[in-house]
PDB file of N, CA and C in Angstrom:
ATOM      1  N   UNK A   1      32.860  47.486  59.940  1.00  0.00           N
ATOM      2  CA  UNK A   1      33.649  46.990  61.045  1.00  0.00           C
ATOM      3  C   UNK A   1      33.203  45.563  61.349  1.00  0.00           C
ATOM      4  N   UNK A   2      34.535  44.329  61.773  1.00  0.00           N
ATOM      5  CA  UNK A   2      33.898  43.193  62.448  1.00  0.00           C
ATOM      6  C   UNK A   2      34.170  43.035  62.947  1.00  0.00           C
ATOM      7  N   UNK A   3      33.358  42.733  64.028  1.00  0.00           N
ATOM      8  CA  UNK A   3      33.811  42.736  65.624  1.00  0.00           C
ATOM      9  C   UNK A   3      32.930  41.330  66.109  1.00  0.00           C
ATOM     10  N   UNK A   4      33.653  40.704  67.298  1.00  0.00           N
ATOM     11  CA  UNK A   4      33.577  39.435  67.854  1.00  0.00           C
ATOM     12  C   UNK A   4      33.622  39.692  68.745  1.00  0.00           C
ATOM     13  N   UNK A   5      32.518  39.214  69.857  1.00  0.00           N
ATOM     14  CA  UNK A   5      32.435  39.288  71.215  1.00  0.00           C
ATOM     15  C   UNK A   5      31.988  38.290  71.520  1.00  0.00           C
ATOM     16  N   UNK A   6      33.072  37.457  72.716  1.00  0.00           N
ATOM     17  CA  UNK A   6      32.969  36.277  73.396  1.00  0.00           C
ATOM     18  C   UNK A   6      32.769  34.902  72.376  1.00  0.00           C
ATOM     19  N   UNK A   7      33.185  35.148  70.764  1.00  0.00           N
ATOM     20  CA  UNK A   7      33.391  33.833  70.005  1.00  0.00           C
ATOM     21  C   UNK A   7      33.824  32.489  70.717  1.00  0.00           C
ATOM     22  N   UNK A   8      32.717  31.502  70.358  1.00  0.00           N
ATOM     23  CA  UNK A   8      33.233  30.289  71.115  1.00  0.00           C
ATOM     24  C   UNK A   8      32.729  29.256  69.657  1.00  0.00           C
ATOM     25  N   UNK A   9      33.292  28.339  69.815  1.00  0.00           N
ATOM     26  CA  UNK A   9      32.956  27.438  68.784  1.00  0.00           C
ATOM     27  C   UNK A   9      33.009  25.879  69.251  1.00  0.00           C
ATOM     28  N   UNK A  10      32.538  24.836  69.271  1.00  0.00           N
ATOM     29  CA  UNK A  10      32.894  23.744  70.260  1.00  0.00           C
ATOM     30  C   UNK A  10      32.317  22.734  69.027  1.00  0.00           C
ATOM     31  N   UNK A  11      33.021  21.358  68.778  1.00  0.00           N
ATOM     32  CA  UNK A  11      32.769  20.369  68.265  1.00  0.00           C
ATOM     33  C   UNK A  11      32.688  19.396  69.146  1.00  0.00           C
ATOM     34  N   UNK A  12      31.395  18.548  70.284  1.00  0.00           N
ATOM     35  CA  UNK A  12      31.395  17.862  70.970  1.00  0.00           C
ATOM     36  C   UNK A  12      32.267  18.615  72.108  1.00  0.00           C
ATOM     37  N   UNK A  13      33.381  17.693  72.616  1.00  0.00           N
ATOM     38  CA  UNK A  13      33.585  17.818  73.669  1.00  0.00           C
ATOM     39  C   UNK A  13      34.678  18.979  73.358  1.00  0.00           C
ATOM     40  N   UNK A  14      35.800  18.486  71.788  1.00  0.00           N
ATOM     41  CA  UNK A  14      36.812  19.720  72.023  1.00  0.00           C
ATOM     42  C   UNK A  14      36.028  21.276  71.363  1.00  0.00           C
ATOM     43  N   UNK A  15      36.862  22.074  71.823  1.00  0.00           N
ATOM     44  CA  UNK A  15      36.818  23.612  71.303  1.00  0.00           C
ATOM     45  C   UNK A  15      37.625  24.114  70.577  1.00  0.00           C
ATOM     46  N   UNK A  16      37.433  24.340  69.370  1.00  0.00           N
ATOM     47  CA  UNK A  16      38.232  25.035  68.596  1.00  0.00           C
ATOM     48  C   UNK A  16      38.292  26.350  68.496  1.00  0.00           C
ATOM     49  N   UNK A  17      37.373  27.155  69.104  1.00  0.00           N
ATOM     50  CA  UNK A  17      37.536  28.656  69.376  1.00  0.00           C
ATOM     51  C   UNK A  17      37.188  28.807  71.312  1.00  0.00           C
ATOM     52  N   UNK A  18      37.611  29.934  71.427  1.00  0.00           N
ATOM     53  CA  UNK A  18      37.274  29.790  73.312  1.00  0.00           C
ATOM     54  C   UNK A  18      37.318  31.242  73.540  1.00  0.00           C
ATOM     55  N   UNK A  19      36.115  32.361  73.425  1.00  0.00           N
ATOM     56  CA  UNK A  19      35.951  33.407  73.570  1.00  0.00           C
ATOM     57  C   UNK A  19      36.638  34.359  73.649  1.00  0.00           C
ATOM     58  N   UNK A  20      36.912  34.363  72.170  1.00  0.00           N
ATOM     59  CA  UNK A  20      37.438  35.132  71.212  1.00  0.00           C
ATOM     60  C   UNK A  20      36.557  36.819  70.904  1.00  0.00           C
ATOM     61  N   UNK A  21      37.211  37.808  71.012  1.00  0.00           N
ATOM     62  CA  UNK A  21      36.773  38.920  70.900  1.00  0.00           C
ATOM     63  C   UNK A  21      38.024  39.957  70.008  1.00  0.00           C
ATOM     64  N   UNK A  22      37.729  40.777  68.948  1.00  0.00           N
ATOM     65  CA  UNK A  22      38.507  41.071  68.312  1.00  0.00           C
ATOM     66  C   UNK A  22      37.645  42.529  67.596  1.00  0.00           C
ATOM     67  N   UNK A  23      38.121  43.586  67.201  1.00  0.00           N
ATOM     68  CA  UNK A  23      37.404  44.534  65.861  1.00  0.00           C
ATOM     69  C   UNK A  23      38.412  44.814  64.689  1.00  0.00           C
ATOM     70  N   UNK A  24      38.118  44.686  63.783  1.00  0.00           N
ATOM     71  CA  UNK A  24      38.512  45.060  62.466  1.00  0.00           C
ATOM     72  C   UNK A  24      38.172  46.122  62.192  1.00  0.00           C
ATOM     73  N   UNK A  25      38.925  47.214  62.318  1.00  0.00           N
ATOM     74  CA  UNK A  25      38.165  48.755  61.389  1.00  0.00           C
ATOM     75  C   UNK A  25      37.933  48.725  60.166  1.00  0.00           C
ATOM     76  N   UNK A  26      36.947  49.662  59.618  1.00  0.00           N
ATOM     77  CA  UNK A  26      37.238  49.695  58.114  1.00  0.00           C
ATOM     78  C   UNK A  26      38.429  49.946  57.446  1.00  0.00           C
ATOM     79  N   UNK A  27      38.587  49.343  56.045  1.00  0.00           N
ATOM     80  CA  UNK A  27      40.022  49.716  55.493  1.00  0.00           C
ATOM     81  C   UNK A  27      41.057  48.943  56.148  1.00  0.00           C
ATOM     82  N   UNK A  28      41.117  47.860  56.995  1.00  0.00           N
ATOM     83  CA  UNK A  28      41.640  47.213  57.687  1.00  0.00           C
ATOM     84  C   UNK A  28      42.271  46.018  56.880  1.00  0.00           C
ATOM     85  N   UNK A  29      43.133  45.460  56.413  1.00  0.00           N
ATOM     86  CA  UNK A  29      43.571  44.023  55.639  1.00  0.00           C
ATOM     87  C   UNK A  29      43.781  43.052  57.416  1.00  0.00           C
ATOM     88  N   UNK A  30      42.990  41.997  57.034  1.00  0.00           N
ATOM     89  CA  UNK A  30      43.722  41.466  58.379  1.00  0.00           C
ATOM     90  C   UNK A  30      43.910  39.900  58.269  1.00  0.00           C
ATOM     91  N   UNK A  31      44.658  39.059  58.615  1.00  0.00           N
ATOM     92  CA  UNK A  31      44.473  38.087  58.658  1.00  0.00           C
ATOM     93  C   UNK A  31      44.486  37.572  59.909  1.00  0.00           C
ATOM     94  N   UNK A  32      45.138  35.637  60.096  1.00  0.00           N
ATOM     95  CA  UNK A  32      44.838  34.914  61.534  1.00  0.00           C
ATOM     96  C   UNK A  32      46.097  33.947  61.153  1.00  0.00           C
ATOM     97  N   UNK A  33      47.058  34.502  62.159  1.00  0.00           N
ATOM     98  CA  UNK A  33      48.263  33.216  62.296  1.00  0.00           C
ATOM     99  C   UNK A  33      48.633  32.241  63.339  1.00  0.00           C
ATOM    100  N   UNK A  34      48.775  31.101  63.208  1.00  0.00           N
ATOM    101  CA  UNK A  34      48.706  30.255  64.027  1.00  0.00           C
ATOM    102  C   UNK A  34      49.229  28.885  63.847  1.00  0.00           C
ATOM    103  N   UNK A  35      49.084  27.708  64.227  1.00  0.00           N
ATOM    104  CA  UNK A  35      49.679  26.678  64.162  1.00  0.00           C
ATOM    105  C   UNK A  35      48.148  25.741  64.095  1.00  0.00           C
ATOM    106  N   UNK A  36      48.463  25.056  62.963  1.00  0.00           N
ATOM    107  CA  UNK A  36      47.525  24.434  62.853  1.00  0.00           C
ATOM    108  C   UNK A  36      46.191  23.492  64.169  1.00  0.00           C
ATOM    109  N   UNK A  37      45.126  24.039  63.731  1.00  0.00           N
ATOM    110  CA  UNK A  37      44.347  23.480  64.616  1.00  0.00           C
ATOM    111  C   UNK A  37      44.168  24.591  66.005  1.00  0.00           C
ATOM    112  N   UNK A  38      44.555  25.980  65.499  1.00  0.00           N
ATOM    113  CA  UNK A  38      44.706  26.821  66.202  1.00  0.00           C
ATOM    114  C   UNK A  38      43.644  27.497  66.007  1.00  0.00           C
ATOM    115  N   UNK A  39      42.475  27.303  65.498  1.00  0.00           N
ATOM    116  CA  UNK A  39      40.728  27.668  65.022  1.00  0.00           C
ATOM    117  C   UNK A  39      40.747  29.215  64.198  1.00  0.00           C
ATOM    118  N   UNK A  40      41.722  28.848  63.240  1.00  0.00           N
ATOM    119  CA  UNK A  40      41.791  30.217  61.809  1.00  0.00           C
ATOM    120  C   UNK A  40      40.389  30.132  61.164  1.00  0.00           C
ATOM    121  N   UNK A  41      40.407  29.145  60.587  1.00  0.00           N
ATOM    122  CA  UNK A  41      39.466  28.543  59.853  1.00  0.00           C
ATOM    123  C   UNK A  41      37.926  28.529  60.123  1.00  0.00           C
ATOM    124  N   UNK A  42      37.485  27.891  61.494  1.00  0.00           N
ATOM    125  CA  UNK A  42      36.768  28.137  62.329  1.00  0.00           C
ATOM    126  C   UNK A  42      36.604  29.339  62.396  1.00  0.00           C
ATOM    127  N   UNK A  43      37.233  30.311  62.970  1.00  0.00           N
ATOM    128  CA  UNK A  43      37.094  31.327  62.922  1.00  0.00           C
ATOM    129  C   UNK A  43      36.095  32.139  62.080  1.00  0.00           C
ATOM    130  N   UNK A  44      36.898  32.216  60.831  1.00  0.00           N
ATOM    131  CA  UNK A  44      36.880  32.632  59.246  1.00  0.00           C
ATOM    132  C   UNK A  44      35.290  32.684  59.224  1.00  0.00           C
ATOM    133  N   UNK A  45      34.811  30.938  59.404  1.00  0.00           N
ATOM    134  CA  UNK A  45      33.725  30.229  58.822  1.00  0.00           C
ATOM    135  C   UNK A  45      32.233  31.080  59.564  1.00  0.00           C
ATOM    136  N   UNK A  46      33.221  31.287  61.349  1.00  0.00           N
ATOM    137  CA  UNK A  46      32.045  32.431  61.514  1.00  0.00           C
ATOM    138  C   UNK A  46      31.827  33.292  61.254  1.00  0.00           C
ATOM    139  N   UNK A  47      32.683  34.388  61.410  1.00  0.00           N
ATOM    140  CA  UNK A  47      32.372  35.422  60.404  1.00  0.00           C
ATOM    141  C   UNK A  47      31.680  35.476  59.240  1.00  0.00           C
ATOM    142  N   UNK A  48      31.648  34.150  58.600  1.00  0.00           N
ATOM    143  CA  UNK A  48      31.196  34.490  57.140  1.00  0.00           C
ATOM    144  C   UNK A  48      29.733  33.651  56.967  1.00  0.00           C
ATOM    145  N   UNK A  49      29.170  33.318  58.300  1.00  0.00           N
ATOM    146  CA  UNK A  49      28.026  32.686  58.817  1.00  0.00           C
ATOM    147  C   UNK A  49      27.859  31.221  58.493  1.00  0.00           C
ATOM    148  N   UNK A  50      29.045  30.633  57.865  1.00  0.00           N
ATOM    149  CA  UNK A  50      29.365  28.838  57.317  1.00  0.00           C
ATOM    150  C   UNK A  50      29.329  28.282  58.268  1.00  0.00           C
ATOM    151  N   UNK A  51      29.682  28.355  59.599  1.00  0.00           N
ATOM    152  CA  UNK A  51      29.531  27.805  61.018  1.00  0.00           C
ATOM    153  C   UNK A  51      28.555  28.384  62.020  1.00  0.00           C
ATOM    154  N   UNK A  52      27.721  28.031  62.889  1.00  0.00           N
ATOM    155  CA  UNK A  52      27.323  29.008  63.636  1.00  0.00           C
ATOM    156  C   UNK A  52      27.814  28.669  65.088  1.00  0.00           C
ATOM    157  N   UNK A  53      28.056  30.042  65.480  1.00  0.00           N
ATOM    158  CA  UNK A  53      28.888  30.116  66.689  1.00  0.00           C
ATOM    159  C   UNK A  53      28.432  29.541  68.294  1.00  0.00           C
ATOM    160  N   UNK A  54      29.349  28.357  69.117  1.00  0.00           N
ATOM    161  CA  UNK A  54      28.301  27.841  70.381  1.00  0.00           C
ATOM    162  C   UNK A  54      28.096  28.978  71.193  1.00  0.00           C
ATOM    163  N   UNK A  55      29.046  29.807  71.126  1.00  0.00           N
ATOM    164  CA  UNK A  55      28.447  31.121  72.362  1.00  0.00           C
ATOM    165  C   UNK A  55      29.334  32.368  71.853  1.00  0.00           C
ATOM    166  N   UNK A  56      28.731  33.699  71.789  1.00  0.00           N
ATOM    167  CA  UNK A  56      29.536  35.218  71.492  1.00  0.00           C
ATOM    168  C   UNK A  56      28.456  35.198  70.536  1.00  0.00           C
ATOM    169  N   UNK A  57      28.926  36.385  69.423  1.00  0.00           N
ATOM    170  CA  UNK A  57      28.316  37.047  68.379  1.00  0.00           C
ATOM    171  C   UNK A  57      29.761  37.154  67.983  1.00  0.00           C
ATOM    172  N   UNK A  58      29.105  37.588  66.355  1.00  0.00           N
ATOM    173  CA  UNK A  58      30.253  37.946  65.660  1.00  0.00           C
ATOM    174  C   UNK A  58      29.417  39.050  64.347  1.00  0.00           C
ATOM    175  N   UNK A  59      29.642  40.325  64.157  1.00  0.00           N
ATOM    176  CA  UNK A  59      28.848  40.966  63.595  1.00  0.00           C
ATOM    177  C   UNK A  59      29.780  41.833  62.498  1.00  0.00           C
ATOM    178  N   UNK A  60      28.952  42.105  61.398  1.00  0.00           N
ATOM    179  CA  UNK A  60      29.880  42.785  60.366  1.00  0.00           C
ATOM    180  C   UNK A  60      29.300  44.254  60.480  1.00  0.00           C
ATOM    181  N   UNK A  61      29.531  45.395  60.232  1.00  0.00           N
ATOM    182  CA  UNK A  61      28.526  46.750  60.579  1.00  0.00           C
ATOM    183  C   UNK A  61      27.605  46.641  61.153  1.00  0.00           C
ATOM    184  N   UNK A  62      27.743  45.821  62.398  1.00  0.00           N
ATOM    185  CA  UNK A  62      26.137  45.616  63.447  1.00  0.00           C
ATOM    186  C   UNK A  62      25.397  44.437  62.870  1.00  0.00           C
ATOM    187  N   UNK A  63      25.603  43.580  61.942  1.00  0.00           N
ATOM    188  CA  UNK A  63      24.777  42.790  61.451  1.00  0.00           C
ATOM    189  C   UNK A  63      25.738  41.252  61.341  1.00  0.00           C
ATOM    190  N   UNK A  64      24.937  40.391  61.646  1.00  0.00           N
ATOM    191  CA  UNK A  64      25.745  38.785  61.295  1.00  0.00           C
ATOM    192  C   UNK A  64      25.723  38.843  59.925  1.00  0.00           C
ATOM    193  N   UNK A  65      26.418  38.579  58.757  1.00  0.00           N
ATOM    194  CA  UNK A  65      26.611  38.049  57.930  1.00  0.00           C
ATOM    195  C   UNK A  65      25.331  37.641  57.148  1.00  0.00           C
ATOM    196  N   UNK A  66      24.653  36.820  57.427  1.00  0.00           N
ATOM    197  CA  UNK A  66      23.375  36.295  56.930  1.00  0.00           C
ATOM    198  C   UNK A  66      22.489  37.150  56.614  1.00  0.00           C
ATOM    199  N   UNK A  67      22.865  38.351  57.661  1.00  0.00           N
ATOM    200  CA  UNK A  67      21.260  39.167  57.310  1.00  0.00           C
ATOM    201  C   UNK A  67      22.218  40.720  56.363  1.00  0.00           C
ATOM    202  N   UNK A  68      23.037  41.049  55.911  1.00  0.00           N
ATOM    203  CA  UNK A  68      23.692  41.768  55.157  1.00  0.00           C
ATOM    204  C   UNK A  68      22.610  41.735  53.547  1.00  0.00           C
ATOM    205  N   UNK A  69      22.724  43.121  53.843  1.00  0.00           N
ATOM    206  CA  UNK A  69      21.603  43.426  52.246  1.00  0.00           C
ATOM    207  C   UNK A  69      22.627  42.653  50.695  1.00  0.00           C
ATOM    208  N   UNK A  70      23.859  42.847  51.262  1.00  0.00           N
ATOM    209  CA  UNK A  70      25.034  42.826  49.797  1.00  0.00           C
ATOM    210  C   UNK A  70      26.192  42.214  50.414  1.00  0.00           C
ATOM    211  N   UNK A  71      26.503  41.230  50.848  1.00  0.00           N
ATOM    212  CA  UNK A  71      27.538  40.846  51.692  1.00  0.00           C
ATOM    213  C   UNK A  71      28.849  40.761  50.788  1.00  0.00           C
ATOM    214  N   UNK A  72      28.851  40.876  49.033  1.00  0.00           N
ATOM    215  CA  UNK A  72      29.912  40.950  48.344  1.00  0.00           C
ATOM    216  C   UNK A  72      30.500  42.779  48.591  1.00  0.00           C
ATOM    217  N   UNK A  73      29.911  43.345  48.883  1.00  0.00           N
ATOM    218  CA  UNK A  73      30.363  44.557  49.301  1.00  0.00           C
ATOM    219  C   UNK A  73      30.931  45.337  50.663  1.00  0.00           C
ATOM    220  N   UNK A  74      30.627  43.776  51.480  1.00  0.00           N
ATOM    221  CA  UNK A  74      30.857  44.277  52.713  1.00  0.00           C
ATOM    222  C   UNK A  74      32.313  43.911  53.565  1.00  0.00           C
ATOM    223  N   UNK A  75      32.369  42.141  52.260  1.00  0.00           N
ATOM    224  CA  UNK A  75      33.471  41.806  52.920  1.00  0.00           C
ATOM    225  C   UNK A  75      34.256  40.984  51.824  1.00  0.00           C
ATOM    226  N   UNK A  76      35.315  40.906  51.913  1.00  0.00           N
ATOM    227  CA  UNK A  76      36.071  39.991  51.190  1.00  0.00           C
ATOM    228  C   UNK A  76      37.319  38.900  51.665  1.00  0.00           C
ATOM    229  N   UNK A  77      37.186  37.446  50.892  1.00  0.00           N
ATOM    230  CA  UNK A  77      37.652  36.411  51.999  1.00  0.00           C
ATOM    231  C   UNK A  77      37.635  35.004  51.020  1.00  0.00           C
ATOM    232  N   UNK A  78      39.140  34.706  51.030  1.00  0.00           N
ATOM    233  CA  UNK A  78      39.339  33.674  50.933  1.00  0.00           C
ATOM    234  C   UNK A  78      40.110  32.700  51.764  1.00  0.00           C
ATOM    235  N   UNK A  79      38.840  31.551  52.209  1.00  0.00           N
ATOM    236  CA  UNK A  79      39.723  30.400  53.036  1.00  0.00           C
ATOM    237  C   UNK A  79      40.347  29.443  52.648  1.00  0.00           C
ATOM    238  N   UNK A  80      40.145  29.239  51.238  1.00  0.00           N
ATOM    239  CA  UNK A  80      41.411  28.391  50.630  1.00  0.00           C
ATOM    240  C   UNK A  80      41.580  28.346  48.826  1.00  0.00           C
ATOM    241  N   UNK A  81      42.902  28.791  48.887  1.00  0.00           N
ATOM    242  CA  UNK A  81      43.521  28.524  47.834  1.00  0.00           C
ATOM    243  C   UNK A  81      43.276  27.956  46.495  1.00  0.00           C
ATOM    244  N   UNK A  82      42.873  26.770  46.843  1.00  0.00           N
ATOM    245  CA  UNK A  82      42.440  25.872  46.119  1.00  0.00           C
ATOM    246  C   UNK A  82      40.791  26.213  45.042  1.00  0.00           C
ATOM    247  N   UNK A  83      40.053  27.611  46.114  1.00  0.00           N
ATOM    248  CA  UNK A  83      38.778  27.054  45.388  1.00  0.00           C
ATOM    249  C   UNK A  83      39.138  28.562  44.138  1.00  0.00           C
ATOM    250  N   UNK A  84      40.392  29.089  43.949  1.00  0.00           N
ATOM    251  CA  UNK A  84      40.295  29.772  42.497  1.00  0.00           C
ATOM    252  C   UNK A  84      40.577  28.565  41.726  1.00  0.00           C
ATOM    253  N   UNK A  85      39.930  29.101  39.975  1.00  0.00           N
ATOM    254  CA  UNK A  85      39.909  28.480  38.923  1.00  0.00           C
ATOM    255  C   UNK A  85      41.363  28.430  38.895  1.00  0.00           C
ATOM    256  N   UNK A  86      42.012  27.277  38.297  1.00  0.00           N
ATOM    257  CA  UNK A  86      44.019  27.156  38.128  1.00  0.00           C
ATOM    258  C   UNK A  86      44.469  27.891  37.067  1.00  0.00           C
ATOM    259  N   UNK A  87      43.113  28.338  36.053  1.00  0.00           N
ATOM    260  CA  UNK A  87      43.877  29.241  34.750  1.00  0.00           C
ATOM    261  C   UNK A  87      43.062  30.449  34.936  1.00  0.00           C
ATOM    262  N   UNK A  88      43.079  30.893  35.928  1.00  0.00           N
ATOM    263  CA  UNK A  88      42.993  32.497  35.961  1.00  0.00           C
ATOM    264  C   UNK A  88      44.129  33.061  36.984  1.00  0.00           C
ATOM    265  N   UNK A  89      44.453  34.189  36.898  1.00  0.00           N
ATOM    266  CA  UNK A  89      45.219  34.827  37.496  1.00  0.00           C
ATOM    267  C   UNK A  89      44.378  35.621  38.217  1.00  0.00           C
ATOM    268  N   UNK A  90      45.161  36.047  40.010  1.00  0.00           N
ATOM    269  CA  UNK A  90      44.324  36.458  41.010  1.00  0.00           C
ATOM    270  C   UNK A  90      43.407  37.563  40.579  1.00  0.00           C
ATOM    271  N   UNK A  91      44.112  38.410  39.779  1.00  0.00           N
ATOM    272  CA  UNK A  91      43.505  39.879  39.074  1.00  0.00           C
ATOM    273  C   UNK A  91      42.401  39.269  38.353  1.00  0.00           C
ATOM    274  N   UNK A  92      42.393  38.223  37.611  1.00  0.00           N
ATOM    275  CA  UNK A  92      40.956  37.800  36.793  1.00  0.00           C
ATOM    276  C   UNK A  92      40.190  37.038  37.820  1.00  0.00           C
ATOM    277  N   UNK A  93      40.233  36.378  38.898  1.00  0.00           N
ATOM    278  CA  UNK A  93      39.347  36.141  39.680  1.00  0.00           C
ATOM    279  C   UNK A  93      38.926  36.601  40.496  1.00  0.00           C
ATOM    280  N   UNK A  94      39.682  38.140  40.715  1.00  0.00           N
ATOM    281  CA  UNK A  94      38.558  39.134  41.155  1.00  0.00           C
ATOM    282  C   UNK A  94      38.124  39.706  40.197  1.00  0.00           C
ATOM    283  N   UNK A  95      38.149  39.934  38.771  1.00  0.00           N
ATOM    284  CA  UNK A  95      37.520  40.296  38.035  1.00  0.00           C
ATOM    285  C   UNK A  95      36.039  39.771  37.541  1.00  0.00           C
ATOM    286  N   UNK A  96      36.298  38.453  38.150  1.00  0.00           N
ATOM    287  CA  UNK A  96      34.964  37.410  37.700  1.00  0.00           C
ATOM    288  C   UNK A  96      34.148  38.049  38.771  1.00  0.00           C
ATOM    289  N   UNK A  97      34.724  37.965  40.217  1.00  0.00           N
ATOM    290  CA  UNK A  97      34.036  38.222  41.341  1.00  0.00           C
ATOM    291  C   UNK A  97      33.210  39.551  41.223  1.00  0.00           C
ATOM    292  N   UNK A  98      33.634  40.146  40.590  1.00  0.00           N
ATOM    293  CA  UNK A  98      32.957  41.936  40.179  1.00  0.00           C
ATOM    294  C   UNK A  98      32.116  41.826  39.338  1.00  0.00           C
ATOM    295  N   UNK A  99      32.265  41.199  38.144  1.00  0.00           N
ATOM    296  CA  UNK A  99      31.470  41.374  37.243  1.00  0.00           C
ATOM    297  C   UNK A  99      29.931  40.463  37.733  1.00  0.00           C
ATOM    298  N   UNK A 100      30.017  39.376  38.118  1.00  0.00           N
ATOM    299  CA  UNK A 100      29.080  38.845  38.850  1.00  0.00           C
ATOM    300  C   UNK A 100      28.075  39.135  39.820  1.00  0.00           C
ATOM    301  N   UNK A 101      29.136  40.169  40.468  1.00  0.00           N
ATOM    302  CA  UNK A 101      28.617  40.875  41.819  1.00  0.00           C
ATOM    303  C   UNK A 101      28.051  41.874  41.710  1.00  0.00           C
ATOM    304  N   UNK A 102      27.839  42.617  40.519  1.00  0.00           N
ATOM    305  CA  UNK A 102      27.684  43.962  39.971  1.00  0.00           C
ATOM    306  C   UNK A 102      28.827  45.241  40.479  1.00  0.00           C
ATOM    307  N   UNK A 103      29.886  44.585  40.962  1.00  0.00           N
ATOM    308  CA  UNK A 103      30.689  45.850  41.908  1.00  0.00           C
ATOM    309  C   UNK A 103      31.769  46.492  40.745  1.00  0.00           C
ATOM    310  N   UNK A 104      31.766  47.644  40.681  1.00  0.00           N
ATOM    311  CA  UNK A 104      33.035  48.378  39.830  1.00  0.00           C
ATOM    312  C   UNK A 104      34.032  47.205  39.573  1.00  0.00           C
ATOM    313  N   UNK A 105      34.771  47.629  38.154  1.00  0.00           N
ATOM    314  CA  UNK A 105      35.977  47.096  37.651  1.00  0.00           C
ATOM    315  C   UNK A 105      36.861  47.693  38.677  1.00  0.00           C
ATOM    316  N   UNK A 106      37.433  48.887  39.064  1.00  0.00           N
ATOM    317  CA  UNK A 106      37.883  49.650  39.971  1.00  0.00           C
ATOM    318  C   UNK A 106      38.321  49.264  41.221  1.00  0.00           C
ATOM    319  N   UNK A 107      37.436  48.464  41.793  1.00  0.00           N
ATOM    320  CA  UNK A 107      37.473  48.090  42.956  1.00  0.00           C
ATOM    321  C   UNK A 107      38.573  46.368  42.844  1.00  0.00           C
ATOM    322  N   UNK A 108      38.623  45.608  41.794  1.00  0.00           N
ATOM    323  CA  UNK A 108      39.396  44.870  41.429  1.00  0.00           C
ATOM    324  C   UNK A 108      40.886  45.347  41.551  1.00  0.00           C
ATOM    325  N   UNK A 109      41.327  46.391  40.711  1.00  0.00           N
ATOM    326  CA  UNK A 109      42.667  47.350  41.273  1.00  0.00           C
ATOM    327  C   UNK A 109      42.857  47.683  42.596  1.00  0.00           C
ATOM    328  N   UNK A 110      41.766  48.197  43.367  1.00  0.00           N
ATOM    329  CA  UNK A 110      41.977  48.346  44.875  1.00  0.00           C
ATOM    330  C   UNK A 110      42.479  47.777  45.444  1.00  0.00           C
ATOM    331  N   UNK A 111      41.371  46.650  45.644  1.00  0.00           N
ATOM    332  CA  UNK A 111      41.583  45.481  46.561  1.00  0.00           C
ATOM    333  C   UNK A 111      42.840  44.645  45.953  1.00  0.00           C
ATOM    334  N   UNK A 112      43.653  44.478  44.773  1.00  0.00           N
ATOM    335  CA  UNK A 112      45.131  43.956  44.206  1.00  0.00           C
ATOM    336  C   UNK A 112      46.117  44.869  44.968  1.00  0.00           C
ATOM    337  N   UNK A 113      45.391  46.140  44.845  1.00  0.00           N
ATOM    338  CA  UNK A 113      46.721  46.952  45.529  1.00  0.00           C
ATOM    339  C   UNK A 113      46.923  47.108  47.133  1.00  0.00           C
ATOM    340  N   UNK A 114      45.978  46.577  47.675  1.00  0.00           N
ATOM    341  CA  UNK A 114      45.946  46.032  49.210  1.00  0.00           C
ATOM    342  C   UNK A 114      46.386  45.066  49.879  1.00  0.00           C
ATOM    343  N   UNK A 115      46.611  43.840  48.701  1.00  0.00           N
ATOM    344  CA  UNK A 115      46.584  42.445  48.844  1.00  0.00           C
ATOM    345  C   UNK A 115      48.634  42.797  48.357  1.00  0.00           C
ATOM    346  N   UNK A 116      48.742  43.389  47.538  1.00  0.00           N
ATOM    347  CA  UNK A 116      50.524  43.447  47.433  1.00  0.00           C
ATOM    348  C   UNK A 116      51.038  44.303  48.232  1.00  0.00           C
ATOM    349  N   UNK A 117      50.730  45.127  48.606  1.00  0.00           N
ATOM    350  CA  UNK A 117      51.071  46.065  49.908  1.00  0.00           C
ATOM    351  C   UNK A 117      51.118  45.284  51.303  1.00  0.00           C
ATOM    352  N   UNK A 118      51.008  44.348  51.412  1.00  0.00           N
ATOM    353  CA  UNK A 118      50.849  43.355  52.824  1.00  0.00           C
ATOM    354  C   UNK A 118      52.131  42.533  52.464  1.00  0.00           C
TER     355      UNK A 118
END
């Protein structure tokens, strides 16, 4: 589960997040829609511990991100487009992502069949 309580995020004076609270169940596909500059991204970056947050928590099964024994197993997330290879197809760049990660071939089919079901 990830859950956010009281997410705030502040660059100087503006705020790009403003206590934000949310849970994701397991088995959950979720994304963040908005209009640019609407703190998706930001967001994202906390969750995945790339930013650290000016005020809240943001925790994945009770734990921030950072301190996760296997964090390729816990969560999966792409914030942009751009950083797959241009000659693989999505199915082979989660295939890279598995084989790397030590996680089942299996779980590559899953998570494809989650991602076209949306």
């Amino acid at each position: 589960m990830i859950e956010a309580v009281g997410l705030t995020k502040r660059y100087g004076e503006r705020v790009a997040v403003d206590q934000l609270s949310f849970t994701v169940r397991p088995g959950q596909v979720t994304g963040f829609l908005g209009p640019n500059g609407a703190g998706k991204s930001t967001t994202m970056r906390m969750i995945l511990g790339l930013d650290t947050p000016t005020g809240g928590r943001v925790t994945i099964g009770g734990k921030p991100f950072r301190q996760l024994d296997n964090p390729m197993r816990e969560v999966g997330a792409l914030l942009d487009a751009k950083a797959i290879h241009g000659g693989r197809s999505a199915y082979h760049h989660l295939l890279c992502l598995a084989q790397t990660n030590n996680l089942p071939k299996r779980r590559v089919g899953e998570v494809s069949l989650i991602a076209w079901a949306m």
